[in-house]
PDB file of N, CA and C in Angstrom:
ATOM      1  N   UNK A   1       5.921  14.138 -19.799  1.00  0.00           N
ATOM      2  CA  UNK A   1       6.468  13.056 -19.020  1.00  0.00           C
ATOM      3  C   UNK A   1       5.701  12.881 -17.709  1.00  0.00           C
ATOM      4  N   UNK A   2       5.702  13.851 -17.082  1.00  0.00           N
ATOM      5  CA  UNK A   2       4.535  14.103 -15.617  1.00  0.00           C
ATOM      6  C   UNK A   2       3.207  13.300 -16.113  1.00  0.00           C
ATOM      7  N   UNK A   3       2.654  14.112 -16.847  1.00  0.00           N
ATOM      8  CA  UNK A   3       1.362  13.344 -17.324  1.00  0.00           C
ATOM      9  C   UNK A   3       1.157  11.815 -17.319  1.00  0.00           C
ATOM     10  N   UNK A   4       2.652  11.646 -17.893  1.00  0.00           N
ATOM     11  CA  UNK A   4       2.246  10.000 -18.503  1.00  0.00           C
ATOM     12  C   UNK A   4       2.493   8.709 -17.569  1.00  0.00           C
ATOM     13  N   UNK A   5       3.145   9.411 -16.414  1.00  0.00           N
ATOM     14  CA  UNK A   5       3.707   8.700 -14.806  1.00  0.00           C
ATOM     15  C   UNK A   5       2.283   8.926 -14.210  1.00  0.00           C
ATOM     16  N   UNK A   6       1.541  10.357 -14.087  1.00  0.00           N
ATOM     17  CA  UNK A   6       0.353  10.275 -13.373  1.00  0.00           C
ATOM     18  C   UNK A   6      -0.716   9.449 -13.456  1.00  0.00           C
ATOM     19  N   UNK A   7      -0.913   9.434 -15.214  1.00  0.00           N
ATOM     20  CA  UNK A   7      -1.403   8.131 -15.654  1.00  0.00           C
ATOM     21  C   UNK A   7      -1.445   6.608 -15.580  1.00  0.00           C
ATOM     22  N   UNK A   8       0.229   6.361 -15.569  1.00  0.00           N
ATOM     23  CA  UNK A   8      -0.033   5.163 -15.310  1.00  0.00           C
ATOM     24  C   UNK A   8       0.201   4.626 -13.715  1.00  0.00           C
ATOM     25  N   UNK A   9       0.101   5.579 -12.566  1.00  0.00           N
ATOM     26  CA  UNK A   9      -0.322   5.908 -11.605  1.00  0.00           C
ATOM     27  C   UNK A   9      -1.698   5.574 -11.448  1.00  0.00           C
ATOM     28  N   UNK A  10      -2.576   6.595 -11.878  1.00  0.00           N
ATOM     29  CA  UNK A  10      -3.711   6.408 -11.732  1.00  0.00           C
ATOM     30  C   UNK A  10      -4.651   4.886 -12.543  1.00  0.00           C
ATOM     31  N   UNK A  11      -3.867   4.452 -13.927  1.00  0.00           N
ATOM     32  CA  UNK A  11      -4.486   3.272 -14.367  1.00  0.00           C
ATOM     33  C   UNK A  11      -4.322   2.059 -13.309  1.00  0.00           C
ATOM     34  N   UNK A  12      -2.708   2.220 -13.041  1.00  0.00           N
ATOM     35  CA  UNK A  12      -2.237   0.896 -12.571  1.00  0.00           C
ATOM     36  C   UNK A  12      -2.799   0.483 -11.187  1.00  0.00           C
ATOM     37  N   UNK A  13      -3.048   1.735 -10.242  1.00  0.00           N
ATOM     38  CA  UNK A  13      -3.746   1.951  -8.563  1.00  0.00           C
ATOM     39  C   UNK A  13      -5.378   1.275  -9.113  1.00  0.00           C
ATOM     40  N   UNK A  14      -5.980   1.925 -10.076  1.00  0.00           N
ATOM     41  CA  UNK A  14      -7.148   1.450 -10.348  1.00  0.00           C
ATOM     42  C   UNK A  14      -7.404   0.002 -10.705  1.00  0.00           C
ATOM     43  N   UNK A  15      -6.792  -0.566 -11.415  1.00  0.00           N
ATOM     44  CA  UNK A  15      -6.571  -1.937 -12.042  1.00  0.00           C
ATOM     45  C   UNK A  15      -5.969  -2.782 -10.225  1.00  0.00           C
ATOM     46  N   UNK A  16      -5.211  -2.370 -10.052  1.00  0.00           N
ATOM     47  CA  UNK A  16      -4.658  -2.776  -7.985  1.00  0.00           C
ATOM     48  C   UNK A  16      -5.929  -2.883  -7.789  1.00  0.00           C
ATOM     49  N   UNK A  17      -6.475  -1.956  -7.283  1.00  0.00           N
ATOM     50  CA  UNK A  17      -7.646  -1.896  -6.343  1.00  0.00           C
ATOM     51  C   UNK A  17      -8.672  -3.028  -7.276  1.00  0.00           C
ATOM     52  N   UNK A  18      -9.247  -3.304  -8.677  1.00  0.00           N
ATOM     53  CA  UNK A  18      -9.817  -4.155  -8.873  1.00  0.00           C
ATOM     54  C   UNK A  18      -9.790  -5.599  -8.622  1.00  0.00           C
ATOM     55  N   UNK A  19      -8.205  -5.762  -8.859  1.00  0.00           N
ATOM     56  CA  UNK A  19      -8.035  -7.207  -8.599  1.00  0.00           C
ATOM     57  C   UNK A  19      -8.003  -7.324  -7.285  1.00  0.00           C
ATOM     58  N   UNK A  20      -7.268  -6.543  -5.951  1.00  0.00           N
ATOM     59  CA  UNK A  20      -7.558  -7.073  -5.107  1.00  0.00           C
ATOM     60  C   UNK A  20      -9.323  -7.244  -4.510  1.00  0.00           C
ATOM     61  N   UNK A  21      -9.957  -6.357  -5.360  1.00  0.00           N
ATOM     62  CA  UNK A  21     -11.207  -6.449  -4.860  1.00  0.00           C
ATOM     63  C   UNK A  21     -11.532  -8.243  -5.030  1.00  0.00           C
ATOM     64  N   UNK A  22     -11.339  -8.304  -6.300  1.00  0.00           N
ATOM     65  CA  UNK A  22     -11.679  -9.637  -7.175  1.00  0.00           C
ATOM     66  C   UNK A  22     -10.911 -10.979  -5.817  1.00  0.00           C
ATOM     67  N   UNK A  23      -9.830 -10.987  -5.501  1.00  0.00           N
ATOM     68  CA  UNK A  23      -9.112 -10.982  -4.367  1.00  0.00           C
ATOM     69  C   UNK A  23      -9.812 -11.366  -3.468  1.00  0.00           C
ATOM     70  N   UNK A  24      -9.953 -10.500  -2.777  1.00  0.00           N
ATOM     71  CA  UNK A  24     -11.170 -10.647  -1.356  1.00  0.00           C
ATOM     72  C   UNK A  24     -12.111 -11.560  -1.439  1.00  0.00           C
ATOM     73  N   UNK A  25     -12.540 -11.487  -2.651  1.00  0.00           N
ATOM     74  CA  UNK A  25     -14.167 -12.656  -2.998  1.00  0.00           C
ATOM     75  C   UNK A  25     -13.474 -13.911  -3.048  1.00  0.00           C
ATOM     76  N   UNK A  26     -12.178 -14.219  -3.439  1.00  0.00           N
ATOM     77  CA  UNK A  26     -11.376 -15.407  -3.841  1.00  0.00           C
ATOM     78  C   UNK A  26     -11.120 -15.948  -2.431  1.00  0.00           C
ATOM     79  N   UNK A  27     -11.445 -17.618  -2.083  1.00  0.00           N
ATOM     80  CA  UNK A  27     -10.627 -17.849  -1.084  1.00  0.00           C
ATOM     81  C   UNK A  27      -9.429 -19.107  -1.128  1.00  0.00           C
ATOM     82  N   UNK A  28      -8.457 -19.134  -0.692  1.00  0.00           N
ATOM     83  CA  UNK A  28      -8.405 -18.183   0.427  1.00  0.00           C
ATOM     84  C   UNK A  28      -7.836 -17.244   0.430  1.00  0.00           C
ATOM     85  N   UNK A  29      -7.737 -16.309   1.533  1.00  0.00           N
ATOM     86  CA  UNK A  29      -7.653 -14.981   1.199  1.00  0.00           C
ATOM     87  C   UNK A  29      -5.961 -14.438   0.800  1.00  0.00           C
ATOM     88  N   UNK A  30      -5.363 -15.636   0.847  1.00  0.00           N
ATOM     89  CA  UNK A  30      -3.751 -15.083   0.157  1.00  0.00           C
ATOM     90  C   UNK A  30      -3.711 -15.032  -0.809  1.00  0.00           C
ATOM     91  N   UNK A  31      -4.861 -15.170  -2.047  1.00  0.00           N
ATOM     92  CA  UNK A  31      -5.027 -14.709  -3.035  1.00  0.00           C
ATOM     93  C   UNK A  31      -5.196 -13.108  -3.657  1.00  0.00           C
ATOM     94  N   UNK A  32      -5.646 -12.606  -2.577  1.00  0.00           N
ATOM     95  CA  UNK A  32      -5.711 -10.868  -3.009  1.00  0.00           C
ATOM     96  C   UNK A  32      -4.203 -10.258  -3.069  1.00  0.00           C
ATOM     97  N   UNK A  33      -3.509 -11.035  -2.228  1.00  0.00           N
ATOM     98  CA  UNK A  33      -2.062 -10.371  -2.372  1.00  0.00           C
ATOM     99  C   UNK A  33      -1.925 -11.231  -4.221  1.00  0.00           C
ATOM    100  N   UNK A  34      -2.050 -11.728  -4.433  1.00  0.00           N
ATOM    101  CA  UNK A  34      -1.161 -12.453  -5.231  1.00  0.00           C
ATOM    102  C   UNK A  34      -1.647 -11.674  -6.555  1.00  0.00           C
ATOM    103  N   UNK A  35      -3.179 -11.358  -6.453  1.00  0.00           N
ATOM    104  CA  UNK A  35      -3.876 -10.725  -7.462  1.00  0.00           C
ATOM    105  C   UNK A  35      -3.502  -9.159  -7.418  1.00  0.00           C
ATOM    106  N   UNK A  36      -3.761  -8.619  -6.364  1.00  0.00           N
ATOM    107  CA  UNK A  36      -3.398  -6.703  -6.357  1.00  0.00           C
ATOM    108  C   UNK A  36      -2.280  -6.274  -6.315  1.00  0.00           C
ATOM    109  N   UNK A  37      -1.247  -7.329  -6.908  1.00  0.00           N
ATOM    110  CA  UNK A  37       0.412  -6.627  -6.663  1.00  0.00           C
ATOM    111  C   UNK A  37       0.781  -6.505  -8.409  1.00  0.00           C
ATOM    112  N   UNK A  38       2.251  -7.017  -8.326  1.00  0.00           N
ATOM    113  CA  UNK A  38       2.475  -6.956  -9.939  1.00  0.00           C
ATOM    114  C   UNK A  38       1.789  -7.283 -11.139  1.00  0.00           C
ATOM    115  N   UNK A  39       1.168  -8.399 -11.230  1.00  0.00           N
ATOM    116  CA  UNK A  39       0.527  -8.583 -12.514  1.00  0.00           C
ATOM    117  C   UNK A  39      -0.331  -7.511 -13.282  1.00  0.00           C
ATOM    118  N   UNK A  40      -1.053  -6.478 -12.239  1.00  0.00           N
ATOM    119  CA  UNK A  40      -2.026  -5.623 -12.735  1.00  0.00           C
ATOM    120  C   UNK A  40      -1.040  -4.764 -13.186  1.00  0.00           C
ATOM    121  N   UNK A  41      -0.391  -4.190 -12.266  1.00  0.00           N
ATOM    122  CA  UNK A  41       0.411  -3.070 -12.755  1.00  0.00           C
ATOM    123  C   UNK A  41       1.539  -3.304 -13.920  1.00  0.00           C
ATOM    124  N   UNK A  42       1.834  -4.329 -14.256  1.00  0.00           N
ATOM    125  CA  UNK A  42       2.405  -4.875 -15.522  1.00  0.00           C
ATOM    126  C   UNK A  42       1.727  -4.808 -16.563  1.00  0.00           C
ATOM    127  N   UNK A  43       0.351  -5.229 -16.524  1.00  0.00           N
ATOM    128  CA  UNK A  43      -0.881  -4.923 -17.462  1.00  0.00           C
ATOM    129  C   UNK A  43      -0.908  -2.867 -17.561  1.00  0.00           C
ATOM    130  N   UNK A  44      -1.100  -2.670 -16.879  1.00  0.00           N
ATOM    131  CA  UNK A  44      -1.264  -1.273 -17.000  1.00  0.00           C
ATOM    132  C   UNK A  44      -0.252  -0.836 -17.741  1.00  0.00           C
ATOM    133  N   UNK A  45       0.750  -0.847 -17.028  1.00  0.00           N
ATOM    134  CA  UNK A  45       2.215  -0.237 -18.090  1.00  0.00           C
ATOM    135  C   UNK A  45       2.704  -0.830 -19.021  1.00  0.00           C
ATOM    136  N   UNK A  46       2.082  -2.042 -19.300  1.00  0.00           N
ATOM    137  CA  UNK A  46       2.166  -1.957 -20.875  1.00  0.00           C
ATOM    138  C   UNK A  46       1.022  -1.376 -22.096  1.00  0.00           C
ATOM    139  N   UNK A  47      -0.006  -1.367 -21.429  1.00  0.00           N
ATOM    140  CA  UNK A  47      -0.812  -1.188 -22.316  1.00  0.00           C
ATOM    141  C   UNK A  47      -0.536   0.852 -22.268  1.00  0.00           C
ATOM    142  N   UNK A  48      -0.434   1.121 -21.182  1.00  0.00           N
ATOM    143  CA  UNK A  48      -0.104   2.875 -21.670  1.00  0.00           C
ATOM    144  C   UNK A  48       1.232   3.034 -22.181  1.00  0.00           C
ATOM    145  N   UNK A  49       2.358   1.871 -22.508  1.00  0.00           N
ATOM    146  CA  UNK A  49       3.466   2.174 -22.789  1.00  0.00           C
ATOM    147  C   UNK A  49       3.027   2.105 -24.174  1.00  0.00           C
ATOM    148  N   UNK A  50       1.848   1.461 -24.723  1.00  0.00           N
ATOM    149  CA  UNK A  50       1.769   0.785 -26.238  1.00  0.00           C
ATOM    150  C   UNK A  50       1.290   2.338 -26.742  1.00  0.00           C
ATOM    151  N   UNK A  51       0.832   2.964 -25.985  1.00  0.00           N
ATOM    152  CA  UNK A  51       0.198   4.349 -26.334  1.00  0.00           C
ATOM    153  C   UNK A  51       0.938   5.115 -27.176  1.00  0.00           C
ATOM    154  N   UNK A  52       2.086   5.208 -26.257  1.00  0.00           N
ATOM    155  CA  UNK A  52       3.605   6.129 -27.091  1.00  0.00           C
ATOM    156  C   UNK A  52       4.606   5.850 -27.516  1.00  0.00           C
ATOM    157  N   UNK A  53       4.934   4.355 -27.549  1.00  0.00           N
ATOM    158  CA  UNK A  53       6.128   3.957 -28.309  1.00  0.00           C
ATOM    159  C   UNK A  53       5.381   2.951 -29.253  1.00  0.00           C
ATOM    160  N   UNK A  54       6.613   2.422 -30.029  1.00  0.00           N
ATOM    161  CA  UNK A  54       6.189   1.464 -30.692  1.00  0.00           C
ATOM    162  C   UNK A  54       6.083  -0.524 -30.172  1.00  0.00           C
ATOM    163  N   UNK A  55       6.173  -1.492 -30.952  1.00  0.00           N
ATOM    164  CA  UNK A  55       5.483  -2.565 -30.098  1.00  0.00           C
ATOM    165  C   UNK A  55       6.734  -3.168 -30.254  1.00  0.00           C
ATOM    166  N   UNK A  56       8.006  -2.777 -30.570  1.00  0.00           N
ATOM    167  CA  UNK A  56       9.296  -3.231 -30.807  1.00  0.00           C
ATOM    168  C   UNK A  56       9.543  -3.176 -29.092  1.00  0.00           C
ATOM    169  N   UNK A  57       9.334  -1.864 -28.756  1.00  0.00           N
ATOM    170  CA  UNK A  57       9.300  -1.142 -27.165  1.00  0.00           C
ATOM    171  C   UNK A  57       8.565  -1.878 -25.977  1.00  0.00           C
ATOM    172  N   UNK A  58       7.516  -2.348 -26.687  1.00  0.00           N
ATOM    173  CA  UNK A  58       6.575  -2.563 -25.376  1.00  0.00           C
ATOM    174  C   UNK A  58       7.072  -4.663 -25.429  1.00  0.00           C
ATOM    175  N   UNK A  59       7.461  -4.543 -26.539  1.00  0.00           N
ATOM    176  CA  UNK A  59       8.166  -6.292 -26.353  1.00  0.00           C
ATOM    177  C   UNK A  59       9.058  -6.641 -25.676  1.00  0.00           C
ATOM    178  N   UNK A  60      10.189  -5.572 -25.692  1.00  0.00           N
ATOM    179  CA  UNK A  60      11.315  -5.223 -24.857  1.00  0.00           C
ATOM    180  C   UNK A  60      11.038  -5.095 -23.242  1.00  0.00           C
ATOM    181  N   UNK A  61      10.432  -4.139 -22.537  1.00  0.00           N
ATOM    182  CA  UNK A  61       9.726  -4.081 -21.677  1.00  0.00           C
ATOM    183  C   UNK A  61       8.710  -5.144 -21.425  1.00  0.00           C
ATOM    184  N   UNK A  62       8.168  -5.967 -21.799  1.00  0.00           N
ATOM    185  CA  UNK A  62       7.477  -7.289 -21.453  1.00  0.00           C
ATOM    186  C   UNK A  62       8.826  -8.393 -21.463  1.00  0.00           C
ATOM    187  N   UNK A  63       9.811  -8.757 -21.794  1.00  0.00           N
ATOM    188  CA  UNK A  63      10.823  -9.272 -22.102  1.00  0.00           C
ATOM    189  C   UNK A  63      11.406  -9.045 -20.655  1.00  0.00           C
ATOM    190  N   UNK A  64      11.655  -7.908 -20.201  1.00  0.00           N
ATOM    191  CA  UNK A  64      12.330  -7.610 -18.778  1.00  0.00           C
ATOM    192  C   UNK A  64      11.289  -7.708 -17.993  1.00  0.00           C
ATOM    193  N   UNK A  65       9.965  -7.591 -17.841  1.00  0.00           N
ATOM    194  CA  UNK A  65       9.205  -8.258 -16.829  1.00  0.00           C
ATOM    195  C   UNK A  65       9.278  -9.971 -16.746  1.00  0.00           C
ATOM    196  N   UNK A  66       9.280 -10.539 -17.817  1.00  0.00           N
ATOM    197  CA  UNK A  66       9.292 -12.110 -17.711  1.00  0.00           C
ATOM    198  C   UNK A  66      10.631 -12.380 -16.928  1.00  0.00           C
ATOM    199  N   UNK A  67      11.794 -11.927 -17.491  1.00  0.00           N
ATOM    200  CA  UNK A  67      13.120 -12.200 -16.924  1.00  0.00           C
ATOM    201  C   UNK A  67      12.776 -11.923 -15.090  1.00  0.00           C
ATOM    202  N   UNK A  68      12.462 -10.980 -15.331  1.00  0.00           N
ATOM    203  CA  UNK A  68      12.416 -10.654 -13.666  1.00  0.00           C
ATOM    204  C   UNK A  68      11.244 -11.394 -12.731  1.00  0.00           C
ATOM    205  N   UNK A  69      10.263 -11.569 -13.459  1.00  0.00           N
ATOM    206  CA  UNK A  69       9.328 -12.661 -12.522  1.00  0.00           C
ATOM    207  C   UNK A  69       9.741 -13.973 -12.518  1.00  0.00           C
ATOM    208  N   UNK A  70      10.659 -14.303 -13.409  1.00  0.00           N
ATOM    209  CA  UNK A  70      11.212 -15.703 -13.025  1.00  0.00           C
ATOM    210  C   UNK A  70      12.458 -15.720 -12.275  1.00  0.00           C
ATOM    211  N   UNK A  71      13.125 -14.285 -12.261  1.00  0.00           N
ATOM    212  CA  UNK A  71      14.346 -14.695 -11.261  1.00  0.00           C
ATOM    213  C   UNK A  71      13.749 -13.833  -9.745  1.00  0.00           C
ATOM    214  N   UNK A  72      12.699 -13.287  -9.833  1.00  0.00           N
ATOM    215  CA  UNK A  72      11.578 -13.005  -8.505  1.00  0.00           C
ATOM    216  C   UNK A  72      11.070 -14.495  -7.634  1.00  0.00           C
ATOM    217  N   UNK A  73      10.671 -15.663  -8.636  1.00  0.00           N
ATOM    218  CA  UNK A  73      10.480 -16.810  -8.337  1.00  0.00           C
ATOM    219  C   UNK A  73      11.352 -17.450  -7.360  1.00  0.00           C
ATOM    220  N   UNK A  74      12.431 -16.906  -8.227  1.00  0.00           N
ATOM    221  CA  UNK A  74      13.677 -18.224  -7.492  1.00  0.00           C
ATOM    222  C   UNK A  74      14.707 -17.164  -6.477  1.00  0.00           C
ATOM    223  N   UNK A  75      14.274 -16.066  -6.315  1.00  0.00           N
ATOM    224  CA  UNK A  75      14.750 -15.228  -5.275  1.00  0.00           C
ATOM    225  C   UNK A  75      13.849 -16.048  -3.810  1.00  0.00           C
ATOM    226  N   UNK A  76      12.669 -15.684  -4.189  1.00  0.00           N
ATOM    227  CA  UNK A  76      11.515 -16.159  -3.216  1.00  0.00           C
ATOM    228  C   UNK A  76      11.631 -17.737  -2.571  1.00  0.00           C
ATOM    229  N   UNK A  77      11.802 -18.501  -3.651  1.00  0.00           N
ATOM    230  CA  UNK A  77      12.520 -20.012  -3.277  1.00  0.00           C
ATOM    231  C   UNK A  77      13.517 -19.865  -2.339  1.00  0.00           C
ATOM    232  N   UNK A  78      14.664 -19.505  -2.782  1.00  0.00           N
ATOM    233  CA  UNK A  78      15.724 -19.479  -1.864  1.00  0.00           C
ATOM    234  C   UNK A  78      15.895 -18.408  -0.587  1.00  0.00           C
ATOM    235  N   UNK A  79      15.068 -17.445  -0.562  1.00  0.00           N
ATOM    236  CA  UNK A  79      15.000 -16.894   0.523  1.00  0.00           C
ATOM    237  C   UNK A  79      14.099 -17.537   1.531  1.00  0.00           C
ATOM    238  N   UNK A  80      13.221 -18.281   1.169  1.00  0.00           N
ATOM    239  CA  UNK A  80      12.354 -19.279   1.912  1.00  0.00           C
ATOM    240  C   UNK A  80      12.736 -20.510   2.881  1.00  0.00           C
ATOM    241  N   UNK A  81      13.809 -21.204   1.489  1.00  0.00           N
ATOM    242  CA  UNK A  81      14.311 -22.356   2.199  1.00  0.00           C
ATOM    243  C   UNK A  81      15.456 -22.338   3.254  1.00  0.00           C
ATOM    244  N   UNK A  82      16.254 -20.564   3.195  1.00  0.00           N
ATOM    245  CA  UNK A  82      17.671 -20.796   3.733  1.00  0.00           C
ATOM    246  C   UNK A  82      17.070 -20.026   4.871  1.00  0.00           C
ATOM    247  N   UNK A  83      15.583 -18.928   4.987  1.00  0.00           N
ATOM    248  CA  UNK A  83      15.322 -18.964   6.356  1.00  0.00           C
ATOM    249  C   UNK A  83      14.669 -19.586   7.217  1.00  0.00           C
ATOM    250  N   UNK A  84      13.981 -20.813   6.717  1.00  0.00           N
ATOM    251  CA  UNK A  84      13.424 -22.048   7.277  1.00  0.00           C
ATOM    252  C   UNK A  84      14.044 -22.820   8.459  1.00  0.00           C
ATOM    253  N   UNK A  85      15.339 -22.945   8.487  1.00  0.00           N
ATOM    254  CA  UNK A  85      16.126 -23.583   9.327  1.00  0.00           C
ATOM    255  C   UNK A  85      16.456 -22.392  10.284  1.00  0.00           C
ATOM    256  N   UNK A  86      16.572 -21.807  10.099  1.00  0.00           N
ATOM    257  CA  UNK A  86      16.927 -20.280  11.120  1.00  0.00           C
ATOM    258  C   UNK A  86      18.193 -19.826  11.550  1.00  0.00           C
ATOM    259  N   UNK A  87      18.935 -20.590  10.619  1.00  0.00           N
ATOM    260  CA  UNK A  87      20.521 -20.362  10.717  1.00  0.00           C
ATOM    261  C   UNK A  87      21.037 -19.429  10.384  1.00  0.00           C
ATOM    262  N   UNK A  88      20.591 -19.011   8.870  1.00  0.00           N
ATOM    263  CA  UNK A  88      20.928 -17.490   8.678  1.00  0.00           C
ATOM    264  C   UNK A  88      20.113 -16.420   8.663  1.00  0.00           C
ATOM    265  N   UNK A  89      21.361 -14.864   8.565  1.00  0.00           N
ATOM    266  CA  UNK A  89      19.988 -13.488   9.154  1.00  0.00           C
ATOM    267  C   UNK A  89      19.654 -13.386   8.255  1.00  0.00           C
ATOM    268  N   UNK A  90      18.270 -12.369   8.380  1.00  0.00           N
ATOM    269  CA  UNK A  90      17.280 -12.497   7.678  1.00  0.00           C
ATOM    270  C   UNK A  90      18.387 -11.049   6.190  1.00  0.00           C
ATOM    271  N   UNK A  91      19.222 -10.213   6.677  1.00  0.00           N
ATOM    272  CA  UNK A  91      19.677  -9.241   6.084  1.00  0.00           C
ATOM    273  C   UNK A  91      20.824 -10.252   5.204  1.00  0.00           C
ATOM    274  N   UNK A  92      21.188 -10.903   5.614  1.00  0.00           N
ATOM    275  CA  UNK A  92      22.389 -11.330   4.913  1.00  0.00           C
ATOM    276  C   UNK A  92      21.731 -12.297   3.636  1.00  0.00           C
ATOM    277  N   UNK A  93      20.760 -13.227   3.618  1.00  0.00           N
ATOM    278  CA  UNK A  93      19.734 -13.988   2.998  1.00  0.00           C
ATOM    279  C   UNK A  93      19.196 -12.852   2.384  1.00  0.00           C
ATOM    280  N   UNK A  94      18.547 -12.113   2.432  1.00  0.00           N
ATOM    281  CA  UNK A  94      18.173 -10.965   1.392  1.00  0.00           C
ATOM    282  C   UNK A  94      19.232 -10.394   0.379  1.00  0.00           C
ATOM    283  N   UNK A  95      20.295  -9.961   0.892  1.00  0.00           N
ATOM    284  CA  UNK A  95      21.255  -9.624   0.126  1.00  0.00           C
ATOM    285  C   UNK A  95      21.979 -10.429  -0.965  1.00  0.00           C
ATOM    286  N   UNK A  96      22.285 -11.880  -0.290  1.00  0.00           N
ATOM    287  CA  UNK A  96      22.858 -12.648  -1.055  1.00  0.00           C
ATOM    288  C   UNK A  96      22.117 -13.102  -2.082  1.00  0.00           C
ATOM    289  N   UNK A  97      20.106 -13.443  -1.822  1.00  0.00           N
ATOM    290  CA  UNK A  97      18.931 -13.531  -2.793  1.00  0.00           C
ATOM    291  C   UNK A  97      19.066 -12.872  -3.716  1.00  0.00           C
ATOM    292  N   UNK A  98      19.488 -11.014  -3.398  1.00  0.00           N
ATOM    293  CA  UNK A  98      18.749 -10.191  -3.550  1.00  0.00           C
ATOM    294  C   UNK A  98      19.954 -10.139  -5.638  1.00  0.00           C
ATOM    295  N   UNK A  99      21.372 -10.468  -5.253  1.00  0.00           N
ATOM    296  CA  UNK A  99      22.286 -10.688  -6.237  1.00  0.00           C
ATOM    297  C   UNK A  99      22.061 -11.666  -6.807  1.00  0.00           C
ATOM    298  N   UNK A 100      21.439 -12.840  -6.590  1.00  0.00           N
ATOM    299  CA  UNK A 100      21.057 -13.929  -7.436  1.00  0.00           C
ATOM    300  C   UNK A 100      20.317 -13.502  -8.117  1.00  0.00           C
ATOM    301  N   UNK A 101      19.097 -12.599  -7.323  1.00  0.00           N
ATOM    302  CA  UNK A 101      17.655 -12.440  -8.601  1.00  0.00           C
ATOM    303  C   UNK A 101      18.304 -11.798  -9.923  1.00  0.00           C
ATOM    304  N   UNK A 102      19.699 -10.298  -9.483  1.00  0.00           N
ATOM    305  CA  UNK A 102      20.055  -9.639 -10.427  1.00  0.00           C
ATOM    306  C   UNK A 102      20.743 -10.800 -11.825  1.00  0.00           C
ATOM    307  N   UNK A 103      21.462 -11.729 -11.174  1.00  0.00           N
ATOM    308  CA  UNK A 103      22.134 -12.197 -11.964  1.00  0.00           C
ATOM    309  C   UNK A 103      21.194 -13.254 -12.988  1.00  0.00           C
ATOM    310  N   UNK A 104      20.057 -14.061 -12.278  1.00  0.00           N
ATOM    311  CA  UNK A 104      19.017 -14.276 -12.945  1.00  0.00           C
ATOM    312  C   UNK A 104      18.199 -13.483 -13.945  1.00  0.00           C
ATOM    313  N   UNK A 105      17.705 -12.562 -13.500  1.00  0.00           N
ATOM    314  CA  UNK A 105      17.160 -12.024 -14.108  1.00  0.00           C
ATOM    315  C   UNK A 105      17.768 -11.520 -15.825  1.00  0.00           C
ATOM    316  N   UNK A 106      19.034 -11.005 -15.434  1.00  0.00           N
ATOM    317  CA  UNK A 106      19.948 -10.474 -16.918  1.00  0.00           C
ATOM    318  C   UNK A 106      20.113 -11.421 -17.583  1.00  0.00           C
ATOM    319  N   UNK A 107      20.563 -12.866 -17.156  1.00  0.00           N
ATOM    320  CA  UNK A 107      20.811 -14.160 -17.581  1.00  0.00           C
ATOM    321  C   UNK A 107      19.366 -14.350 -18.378  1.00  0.00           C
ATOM    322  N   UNK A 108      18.470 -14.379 -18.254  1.00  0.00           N
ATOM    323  CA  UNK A 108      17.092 -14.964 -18.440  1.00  0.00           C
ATOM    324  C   UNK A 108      16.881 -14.283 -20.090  1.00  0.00           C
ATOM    325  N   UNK A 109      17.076 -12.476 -19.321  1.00  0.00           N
ATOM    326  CA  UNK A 109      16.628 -11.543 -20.405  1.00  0.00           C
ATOM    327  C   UNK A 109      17.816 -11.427 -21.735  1.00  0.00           C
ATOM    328  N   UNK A 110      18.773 -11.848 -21.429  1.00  0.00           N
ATOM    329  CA  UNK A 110      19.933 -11.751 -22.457  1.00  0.00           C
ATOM    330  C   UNK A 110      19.590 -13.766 -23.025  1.00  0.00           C
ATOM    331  N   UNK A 111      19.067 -14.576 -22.972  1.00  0.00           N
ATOM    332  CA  UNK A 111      18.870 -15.516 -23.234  1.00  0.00           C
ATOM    333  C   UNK A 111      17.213 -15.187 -24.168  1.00  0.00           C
ATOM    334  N   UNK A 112      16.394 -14.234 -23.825  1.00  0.00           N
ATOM    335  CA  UNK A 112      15.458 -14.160 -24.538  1.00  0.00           C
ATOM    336  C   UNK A 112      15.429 -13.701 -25.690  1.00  0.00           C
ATOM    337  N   UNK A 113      16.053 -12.165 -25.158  1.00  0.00           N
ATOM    338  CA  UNK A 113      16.119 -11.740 -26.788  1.00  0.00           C
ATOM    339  C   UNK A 113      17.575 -12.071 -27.463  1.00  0.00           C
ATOM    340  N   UNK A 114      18.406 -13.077 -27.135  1.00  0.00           N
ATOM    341  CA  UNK A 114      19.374 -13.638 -28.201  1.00  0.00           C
ATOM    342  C   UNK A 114      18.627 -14.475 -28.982  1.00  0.00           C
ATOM    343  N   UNK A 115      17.435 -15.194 -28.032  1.00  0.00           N
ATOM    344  CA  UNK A 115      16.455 -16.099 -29.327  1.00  0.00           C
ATOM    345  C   UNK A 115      15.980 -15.298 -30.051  1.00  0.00           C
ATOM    346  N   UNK A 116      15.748 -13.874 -30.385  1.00  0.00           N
ATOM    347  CA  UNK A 116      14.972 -13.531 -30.940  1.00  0.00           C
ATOM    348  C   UNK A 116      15.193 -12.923 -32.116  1.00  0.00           C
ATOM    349  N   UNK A 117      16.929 -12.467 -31.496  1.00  0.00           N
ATOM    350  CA  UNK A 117      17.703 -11.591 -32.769  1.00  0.00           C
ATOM    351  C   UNK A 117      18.215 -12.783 -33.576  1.00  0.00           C
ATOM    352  N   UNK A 118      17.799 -14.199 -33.098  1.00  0.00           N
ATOM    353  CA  UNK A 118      18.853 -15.091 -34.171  1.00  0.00           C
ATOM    354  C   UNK A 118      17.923 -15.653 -35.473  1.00  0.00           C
TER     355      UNK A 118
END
């Protein structure tokens, strides 16, 4: 188990560090964030998850990344627009985001694979 966390430790930091390299050359430069964060490390852990389980597993786990980058989306939306005006705190807007993304996200992923088992 150690091993296989160190691993995808060490794949996923390596694959980081490429894209943001790739990143840096890109302008403008708010592209390296956008490139050296999740997407790589999503790539990484699936492809070392495909190592030891089966692809029933690694569908499942790609299934809860989609759910969650689309209710990540609309966390980010609405934490944007409701601190724009400056009316509300920045803790209370996180929190209240922070239960939407959950409820998005399960919503999304229980909507995916019901298409899938039907």
């Amino acid at each position: 188990m150690w091993s296989e966390l160190l691993l995808r430790a060490l794949v996923g930091g390596t694959i980081v560090s490429v894209f943001a390299l790739a990143g840096d050359v890109l302008k403008p430069k708010s592209f390296a964030g956008l490139f050296g964060a999740a997407p790589s490390v999503a790539i990484a852990s699936l492809a070392l998850t495909y190592r030891s389980h089966d692809a029933s597993y690694v569908a499942a786990e790609a299934q809860w990344m989609v759910a969650g980058t689309l209710a990540l989306a609309l966390y980010a939306c609405v934490v944007c627009r409701m601190l724009r005006g400056g009316r509300y705190s920045v803790r209370n807007t996180a929190t209240a985001a922070l239960l939407l993304w959950f409820v998005v996200a399960l919503g999304v992923w229980t909507m995916v694979t019901g298409a899938h088992q039907s």
